[in-house]
Structures are given as structure tokens and as C-alpha cells.
PDB file of N, CA and C in Angstrom:
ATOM      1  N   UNK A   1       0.849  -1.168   0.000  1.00  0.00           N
ATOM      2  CA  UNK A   1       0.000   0.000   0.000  1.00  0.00           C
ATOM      3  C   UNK A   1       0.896   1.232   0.000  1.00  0.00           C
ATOM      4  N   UNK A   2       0.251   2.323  -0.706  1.00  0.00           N
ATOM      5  CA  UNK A   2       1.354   3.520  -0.814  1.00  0.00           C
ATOM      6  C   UNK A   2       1.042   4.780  -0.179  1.00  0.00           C
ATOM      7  N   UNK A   3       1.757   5.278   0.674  1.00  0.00           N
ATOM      8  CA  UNK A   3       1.828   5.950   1.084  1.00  0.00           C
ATOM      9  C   UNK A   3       0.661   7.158   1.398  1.00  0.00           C
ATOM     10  N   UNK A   4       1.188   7.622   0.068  1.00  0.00           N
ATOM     11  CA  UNK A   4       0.619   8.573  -0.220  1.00  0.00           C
ATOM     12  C   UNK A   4      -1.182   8.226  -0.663  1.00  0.00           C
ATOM     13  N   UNK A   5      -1.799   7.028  -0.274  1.00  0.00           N
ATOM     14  CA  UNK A   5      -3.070   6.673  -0.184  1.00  0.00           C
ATOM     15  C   UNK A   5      -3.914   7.019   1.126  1.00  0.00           C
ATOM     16  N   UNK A   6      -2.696   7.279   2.457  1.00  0.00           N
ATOM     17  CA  UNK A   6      -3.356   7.569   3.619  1.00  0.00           C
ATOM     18  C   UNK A   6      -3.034   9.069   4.007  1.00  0.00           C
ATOM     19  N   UNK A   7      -3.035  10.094   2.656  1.00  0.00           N
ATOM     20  CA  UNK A   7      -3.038  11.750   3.486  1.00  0.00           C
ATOM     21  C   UNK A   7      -4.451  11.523   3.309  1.00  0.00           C
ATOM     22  N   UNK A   8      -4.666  12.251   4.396  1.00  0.00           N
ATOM     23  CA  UNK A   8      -6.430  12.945   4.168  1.00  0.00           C
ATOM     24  C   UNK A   8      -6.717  13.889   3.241  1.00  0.00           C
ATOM     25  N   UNK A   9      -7.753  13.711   2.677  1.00  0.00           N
ATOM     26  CA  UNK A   9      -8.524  14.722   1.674  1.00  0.00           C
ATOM     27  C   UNK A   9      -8.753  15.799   2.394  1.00  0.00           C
ATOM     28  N   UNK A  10      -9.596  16.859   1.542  1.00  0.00           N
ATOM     29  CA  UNK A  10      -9.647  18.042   2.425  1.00  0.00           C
ATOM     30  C   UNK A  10     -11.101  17.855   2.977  1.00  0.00           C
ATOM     31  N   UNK A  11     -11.854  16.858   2.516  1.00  0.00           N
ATOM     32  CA  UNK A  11     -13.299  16.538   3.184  1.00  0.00           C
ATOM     33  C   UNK A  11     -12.741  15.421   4.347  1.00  0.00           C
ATOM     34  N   UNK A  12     -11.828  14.904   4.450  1.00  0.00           N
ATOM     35  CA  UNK A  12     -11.540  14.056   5.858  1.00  0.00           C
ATOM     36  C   UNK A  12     -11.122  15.087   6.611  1.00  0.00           C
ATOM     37  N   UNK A  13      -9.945  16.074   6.177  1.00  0.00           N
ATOM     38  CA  UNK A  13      -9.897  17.155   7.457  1.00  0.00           C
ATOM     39  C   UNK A  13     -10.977  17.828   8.090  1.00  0.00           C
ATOM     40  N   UNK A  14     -11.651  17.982   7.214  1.00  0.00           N
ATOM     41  CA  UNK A  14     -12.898  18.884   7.972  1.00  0.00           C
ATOM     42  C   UNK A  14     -13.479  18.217   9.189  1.00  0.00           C
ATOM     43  N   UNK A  15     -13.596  17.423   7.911  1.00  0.00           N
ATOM     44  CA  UNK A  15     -14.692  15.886   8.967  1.00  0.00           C
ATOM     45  C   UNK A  15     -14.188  15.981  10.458  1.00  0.00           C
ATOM     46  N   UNK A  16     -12.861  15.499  10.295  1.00  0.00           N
ATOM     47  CA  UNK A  16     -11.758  15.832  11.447  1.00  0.00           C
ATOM     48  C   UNK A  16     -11.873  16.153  12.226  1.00  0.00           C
ATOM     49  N   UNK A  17     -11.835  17.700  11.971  1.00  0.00           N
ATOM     50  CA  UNK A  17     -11.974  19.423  12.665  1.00  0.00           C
ATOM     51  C   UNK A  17     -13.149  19.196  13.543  1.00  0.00           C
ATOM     52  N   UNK A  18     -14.382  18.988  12.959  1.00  0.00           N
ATOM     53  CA  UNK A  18     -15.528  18.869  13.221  1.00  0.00           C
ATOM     54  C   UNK A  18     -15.886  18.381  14.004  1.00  0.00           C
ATOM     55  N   UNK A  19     -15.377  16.476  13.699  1.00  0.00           N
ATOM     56  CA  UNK A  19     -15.455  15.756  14.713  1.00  0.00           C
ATOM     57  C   UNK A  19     -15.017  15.976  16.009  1.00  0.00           C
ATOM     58  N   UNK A  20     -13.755  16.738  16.052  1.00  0.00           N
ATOM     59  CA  UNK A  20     -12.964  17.230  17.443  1.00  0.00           C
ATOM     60  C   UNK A  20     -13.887  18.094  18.073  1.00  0.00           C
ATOM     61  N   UNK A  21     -14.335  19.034  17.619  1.00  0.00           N
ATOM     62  CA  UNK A  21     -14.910  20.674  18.064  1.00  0.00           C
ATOM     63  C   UNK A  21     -15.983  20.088  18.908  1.00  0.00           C
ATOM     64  N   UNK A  22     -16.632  19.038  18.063  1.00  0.00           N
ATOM     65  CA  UNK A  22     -18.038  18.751  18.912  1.00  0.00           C
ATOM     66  C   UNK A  22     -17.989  17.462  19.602  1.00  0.00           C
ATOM     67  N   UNK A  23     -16.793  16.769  19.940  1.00  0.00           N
ATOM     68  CA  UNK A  23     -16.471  15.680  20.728  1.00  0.00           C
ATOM     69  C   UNK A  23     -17.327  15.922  22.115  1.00  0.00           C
ATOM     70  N   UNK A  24     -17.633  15.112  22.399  1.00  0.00           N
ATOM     71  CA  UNK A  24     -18.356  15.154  23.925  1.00  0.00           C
ATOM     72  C   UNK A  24     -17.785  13.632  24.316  1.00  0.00           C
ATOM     73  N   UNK A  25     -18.231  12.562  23.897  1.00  0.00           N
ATOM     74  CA  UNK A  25     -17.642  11.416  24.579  1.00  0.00           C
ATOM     75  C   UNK A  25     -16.326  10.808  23.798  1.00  0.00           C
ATOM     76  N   UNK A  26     -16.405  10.824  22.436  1.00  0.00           N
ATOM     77  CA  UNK A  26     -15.608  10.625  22.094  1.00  0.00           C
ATOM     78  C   UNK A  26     -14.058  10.631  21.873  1.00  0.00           C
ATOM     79  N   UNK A  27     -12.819  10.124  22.198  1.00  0.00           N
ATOM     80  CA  UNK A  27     -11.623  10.576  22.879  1.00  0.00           C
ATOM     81  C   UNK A  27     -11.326  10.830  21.679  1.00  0.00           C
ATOM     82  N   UNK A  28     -10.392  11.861  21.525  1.00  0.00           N
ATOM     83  CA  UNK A  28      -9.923  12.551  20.661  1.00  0.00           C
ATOM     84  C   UNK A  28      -8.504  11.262  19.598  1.00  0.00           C
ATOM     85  N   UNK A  29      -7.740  10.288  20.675  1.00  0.00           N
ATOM     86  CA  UNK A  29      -7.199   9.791  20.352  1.00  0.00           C
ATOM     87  C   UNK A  29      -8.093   8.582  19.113  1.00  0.00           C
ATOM     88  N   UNK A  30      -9.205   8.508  19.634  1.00  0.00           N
ATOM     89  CA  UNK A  30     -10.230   7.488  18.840  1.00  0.00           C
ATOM     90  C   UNK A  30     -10.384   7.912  17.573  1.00  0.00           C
ATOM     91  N   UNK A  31     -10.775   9.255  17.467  1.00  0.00           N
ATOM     92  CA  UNK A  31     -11.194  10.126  16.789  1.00  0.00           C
ATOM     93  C   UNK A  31      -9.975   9.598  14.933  1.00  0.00           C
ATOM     94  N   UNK A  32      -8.959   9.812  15.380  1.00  0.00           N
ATOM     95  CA  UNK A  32      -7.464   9.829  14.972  1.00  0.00           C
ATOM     96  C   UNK A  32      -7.280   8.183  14.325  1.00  0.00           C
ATOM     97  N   UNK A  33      -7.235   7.495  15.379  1.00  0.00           N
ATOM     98  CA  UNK A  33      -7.240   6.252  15.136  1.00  0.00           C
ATOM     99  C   UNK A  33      -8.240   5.770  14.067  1.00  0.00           C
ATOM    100  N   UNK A  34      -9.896   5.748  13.766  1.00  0.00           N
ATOM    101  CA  UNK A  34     -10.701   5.528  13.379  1.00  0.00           C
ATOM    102  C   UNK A  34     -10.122   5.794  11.753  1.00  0.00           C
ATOM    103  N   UNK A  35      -9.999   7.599  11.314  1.00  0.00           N
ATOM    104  CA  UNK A  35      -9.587   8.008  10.462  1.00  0.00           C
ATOM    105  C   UNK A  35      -8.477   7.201   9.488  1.00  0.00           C
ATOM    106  N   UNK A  36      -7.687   7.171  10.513  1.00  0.00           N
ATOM    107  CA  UNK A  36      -6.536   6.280   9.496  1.00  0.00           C
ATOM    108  C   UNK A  36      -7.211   4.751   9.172  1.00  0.00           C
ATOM    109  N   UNK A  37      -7.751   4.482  10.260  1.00  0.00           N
ATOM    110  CA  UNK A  37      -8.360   3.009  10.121  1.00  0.00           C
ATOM    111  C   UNK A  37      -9.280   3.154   8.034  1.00  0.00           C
ATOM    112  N   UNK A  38     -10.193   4.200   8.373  1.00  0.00           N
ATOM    113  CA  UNK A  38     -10.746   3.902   7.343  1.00  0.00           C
ATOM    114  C   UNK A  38      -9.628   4.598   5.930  1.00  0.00           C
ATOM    115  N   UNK A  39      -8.977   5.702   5.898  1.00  0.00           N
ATOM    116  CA  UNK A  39      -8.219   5.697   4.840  1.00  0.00           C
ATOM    117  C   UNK A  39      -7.274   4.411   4.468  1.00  0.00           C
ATOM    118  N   UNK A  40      -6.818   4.229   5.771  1.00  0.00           N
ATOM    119  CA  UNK A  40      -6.105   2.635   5.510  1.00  0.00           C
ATOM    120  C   UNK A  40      -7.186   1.142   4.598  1.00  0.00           C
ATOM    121  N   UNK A  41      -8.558   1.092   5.259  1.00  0.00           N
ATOM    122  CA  UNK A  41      -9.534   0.496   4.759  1.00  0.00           C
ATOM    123  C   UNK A  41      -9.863   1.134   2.442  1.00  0.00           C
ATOM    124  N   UNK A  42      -9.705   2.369   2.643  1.00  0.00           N
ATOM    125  CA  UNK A  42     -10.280   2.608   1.669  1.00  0.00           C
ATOM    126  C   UNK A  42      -9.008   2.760   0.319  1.00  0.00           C
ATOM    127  N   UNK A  43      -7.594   2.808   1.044  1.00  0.00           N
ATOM    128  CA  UNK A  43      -6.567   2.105   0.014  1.00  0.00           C
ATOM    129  C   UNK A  43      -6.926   1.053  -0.278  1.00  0.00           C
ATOM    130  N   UNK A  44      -6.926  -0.449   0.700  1.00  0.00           N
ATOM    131  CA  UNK A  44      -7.227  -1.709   0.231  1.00  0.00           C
ATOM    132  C   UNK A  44      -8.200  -1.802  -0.763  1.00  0.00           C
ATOM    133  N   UNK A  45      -9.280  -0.988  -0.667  1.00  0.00           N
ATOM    134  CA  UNK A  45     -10.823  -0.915  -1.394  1.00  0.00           C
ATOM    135  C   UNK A  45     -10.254  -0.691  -3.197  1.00  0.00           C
ATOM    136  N   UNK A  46      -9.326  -0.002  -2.856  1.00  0.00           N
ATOM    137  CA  UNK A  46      -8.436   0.701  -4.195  1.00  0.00           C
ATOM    138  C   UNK A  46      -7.810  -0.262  -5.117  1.00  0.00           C
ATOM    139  N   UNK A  47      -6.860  -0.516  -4.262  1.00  0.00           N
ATOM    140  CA  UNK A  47      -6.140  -2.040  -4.941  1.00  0.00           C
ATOM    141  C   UNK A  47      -6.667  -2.844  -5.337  1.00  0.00           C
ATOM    142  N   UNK A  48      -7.883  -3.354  -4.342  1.00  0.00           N
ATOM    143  CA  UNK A  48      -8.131  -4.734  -5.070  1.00  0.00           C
ATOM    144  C   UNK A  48      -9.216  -4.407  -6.205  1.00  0.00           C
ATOM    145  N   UNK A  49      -9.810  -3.090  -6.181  1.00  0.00           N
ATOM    146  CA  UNK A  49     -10.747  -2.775  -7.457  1.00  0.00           C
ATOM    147  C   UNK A  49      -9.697  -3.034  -8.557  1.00  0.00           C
ATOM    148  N   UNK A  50      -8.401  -2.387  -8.480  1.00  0.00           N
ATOM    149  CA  UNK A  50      -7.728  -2.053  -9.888  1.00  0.00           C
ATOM    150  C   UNK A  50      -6.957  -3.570 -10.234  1.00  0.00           C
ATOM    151  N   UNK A  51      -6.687  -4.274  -9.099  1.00  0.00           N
ATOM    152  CA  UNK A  51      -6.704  -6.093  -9.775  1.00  0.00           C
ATOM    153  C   UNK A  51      -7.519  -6.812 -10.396  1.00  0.00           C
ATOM    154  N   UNK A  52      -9.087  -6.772  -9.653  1.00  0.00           N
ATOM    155  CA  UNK A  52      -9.527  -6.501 -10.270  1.00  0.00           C
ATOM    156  C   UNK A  52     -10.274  -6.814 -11.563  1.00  0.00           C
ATOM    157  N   UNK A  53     -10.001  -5.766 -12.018  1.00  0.00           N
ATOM    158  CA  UNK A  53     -10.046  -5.100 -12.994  1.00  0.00           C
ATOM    159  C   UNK A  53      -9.501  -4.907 -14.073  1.00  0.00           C
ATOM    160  N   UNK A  54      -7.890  -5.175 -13.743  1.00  0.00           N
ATOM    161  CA  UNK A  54      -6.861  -5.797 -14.136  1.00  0.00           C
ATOM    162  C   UNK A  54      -6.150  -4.111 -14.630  1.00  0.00           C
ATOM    163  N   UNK A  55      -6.644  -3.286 -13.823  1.00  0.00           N
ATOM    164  CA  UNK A  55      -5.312  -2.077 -14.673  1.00  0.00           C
ATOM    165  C   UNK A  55      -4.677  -1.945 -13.994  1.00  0.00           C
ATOM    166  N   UNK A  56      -3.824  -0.918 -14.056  1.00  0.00           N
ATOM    167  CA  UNK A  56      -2.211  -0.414 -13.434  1.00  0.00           C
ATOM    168  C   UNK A  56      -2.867   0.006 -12.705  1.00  0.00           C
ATOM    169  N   UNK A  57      -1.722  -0.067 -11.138  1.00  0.00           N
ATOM    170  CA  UNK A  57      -2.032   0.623  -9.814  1.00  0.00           C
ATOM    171  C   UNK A  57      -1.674   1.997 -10.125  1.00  0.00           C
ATOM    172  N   UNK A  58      -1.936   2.841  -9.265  1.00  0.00           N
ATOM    173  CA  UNK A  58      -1.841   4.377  -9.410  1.00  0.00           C
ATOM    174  C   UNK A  58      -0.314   4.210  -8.639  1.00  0.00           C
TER     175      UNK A  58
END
């Protein structure tokens, strides 16, 4: 998986931002964790579409 599949978009930062500002139970460390969880989730989603599929990885 590459790298550069887990910066956040500028709609995950917000999300982010957002999510923090209005945290009430949620720990901020969770918050963080979750995020990468799903960019990490939504590389895999990537790869195996473009196998696939059979084209070149990005």
C-alpha cells in the first residue's frame, strides 16, 4: 500500500476538525485512530478494485 493513499482529503480534514470541536464522549485519540483506520480500509478498497479489474495501480 502507498503511502501517499493515507493523506487525508480536504473533506476528511474537515470531517476531522468537526469531529474534534463537537467531541463530547468521544476521545480525541479514537477520533485519529478511526480516520486512518478507514483511509487505511479505503486504500485496500483501491487495490483490489484495480486487480480486479486488471489495470495499473496508481
Amino acid at each position: 500500500m502507498r503511502k501517499i493513499a493515507l493523506i487525508p482529503t480536504v473533506a476528511e480534514i474537515r470531517a476531522l476538525i468537526m469531529r474534534l470541536m463537537m467531541r463530547k464522549s468521544a476521545k480525541q485519540a479514537f477520533i485519529f485512530a478511526w480516520s486512518l483506520w478507514r483511509r487505511k480500509h479505503q486504500a485496500q478498497a483501491m487495490i483490489a478494485h484495480y486487480k480486479k479489474r486488471r489495470h495499473l495501480q496508481l
